[in-house]
Protein backbone atom coordinates (compact mmCIF):
# COMPACT_ATOMS: atom_id res chain seq x y z
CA UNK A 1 118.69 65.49 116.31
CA UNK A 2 120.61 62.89 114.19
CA UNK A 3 121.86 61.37 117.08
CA UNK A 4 117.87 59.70 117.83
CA UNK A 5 118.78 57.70 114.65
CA UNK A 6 121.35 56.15 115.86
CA UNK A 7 119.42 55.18 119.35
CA UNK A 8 116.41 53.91 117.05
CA UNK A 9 118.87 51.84 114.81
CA UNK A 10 119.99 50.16 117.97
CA UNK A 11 117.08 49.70 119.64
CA UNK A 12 115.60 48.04 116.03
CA UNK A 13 118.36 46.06 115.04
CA UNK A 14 118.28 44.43 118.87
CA UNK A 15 115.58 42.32 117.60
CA UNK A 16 113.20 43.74 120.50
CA UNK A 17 115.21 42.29 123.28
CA UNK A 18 115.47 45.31 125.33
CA UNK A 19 111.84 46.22 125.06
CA UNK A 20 110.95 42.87 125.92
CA UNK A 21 112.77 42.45 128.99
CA UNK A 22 111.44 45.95 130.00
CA UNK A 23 108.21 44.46 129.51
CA UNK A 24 107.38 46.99 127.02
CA UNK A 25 104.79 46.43 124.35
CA UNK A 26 107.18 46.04 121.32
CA UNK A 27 104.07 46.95 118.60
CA UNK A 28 103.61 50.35 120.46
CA UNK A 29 107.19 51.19 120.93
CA UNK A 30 108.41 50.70 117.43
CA UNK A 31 105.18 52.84 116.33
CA UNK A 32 106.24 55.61 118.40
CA UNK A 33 109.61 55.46 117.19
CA UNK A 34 108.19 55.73 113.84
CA UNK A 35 106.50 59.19 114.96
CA UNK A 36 109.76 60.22 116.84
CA UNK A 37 112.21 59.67 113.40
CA UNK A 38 109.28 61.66 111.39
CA UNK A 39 108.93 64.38 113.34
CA UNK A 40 113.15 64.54 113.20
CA UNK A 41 113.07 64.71 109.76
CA UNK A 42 110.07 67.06 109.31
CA UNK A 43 112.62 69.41 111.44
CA UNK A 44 115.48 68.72 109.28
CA UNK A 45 112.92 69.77 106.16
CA UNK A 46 112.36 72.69 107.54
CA UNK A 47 115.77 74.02 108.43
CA UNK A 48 116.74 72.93 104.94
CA UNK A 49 113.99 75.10 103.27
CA UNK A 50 115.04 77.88 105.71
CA UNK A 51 119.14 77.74 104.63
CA UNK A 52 117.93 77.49 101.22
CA UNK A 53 115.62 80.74 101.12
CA UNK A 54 118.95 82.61 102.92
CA UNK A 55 121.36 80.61 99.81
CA UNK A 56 119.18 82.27 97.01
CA UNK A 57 118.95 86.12 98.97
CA UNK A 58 123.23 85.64 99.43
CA UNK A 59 123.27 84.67 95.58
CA UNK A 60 120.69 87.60 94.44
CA UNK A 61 122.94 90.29 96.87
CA UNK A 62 125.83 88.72 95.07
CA UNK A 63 124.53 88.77 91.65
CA UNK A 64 123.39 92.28 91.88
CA UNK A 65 126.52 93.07 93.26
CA UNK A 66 128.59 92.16 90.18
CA UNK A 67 125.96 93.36 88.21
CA UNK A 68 126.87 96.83 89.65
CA UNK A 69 129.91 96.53 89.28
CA UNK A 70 129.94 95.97 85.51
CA UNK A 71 127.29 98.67 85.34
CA UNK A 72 130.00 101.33 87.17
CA UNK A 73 132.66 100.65 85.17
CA UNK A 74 130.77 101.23 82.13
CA UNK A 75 129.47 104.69 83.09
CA UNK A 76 133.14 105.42 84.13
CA UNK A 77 134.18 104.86 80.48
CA UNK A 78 131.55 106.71 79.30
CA UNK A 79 132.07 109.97 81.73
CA UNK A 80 135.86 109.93 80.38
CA UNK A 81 134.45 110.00 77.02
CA UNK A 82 132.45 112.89 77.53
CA UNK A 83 135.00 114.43 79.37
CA UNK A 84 133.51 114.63 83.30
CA UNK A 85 136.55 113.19 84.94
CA UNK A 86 134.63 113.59 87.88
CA UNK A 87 131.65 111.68 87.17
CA UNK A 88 134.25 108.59 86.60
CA UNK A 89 135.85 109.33 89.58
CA UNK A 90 132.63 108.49 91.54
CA UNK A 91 131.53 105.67 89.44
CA UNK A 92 134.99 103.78 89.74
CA UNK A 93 134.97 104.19 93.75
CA UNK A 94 131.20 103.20 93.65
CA UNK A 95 132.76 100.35 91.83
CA UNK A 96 135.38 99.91 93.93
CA UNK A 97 132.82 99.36 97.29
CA UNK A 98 130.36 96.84 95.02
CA UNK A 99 133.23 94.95 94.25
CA UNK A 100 134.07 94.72 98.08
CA UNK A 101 130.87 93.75 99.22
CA UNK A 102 130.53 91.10 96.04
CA UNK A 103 133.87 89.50 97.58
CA UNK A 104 131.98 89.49 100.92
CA UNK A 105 128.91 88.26 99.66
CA UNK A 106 130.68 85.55 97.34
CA UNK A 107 132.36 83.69 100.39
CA UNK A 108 128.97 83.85 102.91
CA UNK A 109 126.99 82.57 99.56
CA UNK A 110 129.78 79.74 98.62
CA UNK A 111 129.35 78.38 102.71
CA UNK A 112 125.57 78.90 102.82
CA UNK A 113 125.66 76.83 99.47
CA UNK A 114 127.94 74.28 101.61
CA UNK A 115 125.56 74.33 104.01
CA UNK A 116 122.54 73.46 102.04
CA UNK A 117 124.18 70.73 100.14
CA UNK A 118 125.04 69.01 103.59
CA UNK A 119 121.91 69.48 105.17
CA UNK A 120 120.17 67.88 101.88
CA UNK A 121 122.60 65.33 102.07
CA UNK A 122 121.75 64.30 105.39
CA UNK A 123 117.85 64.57 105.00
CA UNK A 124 118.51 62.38 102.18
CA UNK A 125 120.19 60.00 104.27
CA UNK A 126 117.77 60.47 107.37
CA UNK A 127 114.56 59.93 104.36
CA UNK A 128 116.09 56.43 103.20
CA UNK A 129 117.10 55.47 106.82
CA UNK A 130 113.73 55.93 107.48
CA UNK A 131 112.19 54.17 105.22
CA UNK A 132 114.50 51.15 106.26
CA UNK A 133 113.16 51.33 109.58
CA UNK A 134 109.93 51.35 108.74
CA UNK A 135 110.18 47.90 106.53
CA UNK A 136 112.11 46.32 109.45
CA UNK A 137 109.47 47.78 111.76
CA UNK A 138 106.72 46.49 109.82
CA UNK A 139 108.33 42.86 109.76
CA UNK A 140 108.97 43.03 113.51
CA UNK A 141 105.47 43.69 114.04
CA UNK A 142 104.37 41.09 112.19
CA UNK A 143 106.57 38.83 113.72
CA UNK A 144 105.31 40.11 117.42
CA UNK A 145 102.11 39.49 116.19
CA UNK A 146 102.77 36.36 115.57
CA UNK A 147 104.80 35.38 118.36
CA UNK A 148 101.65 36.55 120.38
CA UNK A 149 99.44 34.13 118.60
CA UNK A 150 101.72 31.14 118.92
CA UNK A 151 102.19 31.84 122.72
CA UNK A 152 98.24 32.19 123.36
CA UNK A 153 97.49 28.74 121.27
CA UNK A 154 100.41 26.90 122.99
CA UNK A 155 98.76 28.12 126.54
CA UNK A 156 95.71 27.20 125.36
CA UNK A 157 96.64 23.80 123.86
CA UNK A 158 98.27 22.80 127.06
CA UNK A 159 95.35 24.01 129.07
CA UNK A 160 93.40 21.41 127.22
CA UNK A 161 95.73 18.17 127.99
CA UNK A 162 96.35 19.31 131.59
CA UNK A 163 96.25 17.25 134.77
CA UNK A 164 92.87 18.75 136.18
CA UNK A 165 91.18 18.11 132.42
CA UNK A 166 92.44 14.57 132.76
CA UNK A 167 91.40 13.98 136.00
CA UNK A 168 87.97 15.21 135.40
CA UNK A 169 87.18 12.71 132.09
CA UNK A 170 88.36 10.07 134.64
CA UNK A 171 86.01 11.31 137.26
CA UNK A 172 83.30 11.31 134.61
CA UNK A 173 83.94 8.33 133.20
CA UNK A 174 83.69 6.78 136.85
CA UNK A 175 80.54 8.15 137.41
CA UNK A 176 79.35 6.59 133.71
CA UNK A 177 80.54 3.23 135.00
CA UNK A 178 78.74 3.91 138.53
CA UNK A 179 75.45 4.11 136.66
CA UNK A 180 75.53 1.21 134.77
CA UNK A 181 76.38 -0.95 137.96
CA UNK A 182 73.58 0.59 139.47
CA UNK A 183 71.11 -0.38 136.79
CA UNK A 184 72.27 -3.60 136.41
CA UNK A 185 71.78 -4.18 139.96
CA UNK A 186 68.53 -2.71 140.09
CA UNK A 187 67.41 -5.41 137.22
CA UNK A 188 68.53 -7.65 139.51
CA UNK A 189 66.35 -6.53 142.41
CA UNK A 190 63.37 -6.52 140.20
CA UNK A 191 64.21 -10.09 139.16
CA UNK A 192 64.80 -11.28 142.77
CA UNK A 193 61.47 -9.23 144.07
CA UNK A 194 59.20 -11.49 142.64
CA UNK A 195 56.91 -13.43 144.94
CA UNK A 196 55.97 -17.26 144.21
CA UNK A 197 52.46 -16.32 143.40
CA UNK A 198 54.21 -14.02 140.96
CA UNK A 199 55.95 -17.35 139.33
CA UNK A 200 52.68 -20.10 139.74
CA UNK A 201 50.75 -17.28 137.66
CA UNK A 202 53.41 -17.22 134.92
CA UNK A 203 53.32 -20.89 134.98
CA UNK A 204 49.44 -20.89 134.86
CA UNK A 205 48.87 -18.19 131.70
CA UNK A 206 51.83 -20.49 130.22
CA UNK A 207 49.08 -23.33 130.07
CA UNK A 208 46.56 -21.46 129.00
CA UNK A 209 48.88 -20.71 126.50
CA UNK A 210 49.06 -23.79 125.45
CA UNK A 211 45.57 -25.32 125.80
CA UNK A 212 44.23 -22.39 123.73
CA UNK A 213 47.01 -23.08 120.68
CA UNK A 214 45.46 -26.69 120.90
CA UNK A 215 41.94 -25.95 120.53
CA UNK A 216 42.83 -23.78 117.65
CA UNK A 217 44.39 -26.03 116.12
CA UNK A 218 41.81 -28.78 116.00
CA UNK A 219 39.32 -25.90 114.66
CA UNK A 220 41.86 -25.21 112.04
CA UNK A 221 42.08 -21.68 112.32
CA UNK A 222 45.81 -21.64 112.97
């Protein structure tokens, strides 16, 4: 179980090289991670509730145990006082067997006591590892994220100031150019079409022009 932390500590502090050149989706893999390390150390919570429930039955047995003890060697004293040698008898070997099983019971409480203080120990350590993943996951995701963007405007910047765009503003602009010859040429045409009677009546209305500016002059009505 403790042994994924390790493979998600190197596969973080790789700086996403290995998921990149498996082509993985970096985002996703580092979220599942994530899932992976908490469902580890929701295990690790459990067994260390479990060893501590069995710690605190050892320590009652144990208790109790002593407790008995204390308890028979009192009522031994106090059958020798009242003079039932016999009743002592039984409460010292009672004694005798509590004591036993208190020894017992002191050395499987003392390593189930061991026990829970190094599994807490190491959920500690698995909780704050954990959390340092997750702020170095969080920053690699950003920086994914952006290295996404960056790569999508570059590809699209260059798209723009291609070859093919290039060569279609000059095509355009060609075609622009193309048109403007053509209607300067066909002003030309139109200039050139006209016929002599075209020109003598030009000339004529030109006099008339004239004659008329004349007579309106004499009138004064200029």
């Amino acid at each position: 179980m403790f042994q994924f932390f390790s493979r998600v500590k190197t596969v973080v502090g790789s700086e996403l090289n290995a998921m990149l050149d498996k082509a993985e989706d970096p985002v996703k893999m580092l979220d599942q991670f994530m899932r992976e390390m908490q469902s580890d150390i929701q295990e690790v919570e459990a067994a260390v509730a479990k060893q501590m429930a069995n710690e605190k039955m050892l320590k009652k047995k144990f208790d109790d145990a002593n407790t008995l003890v204390e308890k028979r060697q009192k009522q031994a004293e106090q059958a020798i006082e009242a003079g039932n040698e016999d009743l002592a008898r039984r409460a010292l070997e009672d004694k005798n067997e509590q004591a036993k099983q208190a020894e017992s019971l002191q050395t499987t409480w003392e390593q189930a006591n061991k026990d829970v203080l190094s599994l807490r120990e190491k959920l500690d350590e698995m909780k704050k590892e954990y959390h340092e993943m997750k702020i170095k996951k969080d920053t690699l995701k950003a920086r994914a994220e952006s290295a996404k963007t960056r790569t999508k405007m570059n590809r699209t910047m260059s798209s723009i100031g291609n070859d093919q765009s290039k060569r279609g503003f000059e095509r355009m602009e060609e075609k622009v150019l193309q048109f403007e010859a053509e209607a300067e040429t066909s002003d030309d045409l139109s200039s050139d079409s006209k016929s002599l009677d075209d020109e003598f009546e030009q000339l004529d209305n030109s006099d008339v022009d004239n004659e008329l500016a004349e007579l309106k002059k004499k009138m004064g009505k200029e």
